[in-house]
Protein backbone atom coordinates (compact mmCIF):
# COMPACT_ATOMS: atom_id res chain seq x y z
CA UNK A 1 12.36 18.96 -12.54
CA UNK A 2 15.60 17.28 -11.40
CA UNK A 3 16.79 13.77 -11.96
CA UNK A 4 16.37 13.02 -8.14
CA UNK A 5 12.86 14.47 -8.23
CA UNK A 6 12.12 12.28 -10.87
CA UNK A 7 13.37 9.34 -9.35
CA UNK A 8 11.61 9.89 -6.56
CA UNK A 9 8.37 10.52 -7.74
CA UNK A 10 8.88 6.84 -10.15
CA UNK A 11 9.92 5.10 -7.35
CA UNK A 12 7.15 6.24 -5.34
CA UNK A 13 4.44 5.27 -8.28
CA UNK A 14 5.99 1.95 -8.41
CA UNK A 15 6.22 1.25 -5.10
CA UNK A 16 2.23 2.98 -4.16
CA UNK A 17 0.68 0.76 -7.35
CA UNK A 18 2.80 -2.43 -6.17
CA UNK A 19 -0.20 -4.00 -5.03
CA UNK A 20 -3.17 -2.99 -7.14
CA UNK A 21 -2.36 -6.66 -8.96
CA UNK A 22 -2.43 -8.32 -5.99
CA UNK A 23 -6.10 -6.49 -4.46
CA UNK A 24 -7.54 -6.81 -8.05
CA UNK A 25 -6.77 -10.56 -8.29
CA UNK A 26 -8.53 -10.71 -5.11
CA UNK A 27 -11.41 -9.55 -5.90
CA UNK A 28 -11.99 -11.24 -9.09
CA UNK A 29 -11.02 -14.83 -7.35
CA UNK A 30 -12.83 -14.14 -4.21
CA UNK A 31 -10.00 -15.88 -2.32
CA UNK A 32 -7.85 -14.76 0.29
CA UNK A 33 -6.00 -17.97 1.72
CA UNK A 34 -2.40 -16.83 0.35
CA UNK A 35 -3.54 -13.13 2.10
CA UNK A 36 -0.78 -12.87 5.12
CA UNK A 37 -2.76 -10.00 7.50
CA UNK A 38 0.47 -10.57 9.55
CA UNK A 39 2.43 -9.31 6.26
CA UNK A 40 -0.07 -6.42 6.09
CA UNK A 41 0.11 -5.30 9.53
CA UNK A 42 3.57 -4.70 9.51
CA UNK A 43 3.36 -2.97 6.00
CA UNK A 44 0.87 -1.03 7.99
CA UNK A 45 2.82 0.25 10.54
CA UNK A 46 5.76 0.92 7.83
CA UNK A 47 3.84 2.75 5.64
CA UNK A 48 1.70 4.73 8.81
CA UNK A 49 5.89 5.66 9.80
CA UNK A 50 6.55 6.50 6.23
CA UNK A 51 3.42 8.91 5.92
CA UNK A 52 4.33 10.20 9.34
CA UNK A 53 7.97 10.73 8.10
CA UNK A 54 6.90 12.71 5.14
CA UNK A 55 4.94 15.04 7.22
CA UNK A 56 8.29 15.55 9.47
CA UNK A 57 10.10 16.25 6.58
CA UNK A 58 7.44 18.14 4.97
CA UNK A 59 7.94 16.13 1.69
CA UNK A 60 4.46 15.79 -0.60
CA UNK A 61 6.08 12.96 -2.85
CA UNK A 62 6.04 10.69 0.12
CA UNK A 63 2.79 11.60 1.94
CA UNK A 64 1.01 10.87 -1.13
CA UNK A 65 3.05 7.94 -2.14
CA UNK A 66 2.17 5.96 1.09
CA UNK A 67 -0.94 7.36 1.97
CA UNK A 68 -2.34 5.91 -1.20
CA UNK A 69 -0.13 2.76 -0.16
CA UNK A 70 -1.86 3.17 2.95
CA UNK A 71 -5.43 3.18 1.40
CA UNK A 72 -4.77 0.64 -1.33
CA UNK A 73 -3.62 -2.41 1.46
CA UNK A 74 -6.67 -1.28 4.19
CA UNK A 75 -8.88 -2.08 1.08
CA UNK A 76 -6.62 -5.33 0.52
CA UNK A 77 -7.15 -6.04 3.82
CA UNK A 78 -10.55 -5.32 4.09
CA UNK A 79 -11.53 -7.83 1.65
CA UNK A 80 -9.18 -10.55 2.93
CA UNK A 81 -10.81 -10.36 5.84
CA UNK A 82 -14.10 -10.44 4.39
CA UNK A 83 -13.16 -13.45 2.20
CA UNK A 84 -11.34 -15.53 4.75
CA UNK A 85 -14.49 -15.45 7.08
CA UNK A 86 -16.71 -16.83 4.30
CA UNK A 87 -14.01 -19.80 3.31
């Protein structure tokens, strides 16, 4: 494995688990006041591009990288959404 590879592949770890703390914080608190959807809609559409790119490019370290991004911020959303209605 090359240098590059391996930067790649940490950057896209990093970058895929960068919200885990936020969702999991979330949860426990039951709060999602500070939750911009606005923020998450557009890291929507960048990640849904990124994905998208990866497939162009035919490059598995960044289809899986933002899918999971992907997955990880419609669950974030998901329970802002459901916490916001109930504040």
């Amino acid at each position: 494995m090359t240098l590059i590879s391996i930067i790649g592949i940490s950057a896209s770890v990093f970058t895929a688990m960068s919200l885990i703390p936020q969702l999991v914080k979330l949860i426990k608190e039951k709060k999602a006041e500070n939750i911009s959807l606005g923020m998450l809609a557009i890291l929507f559409a960048g990640l849904g591009l990124w994905t998208y790119y990866g497939l162009l490019r035919e490059d598995l370290i960044i289809i899986l990288a933002n899918s999971f991004s992907f997955i990880i911020n419609i669950i974030l959303a998901g329970f802002a959404i459901m916490y916001k209605k109930k504040n």
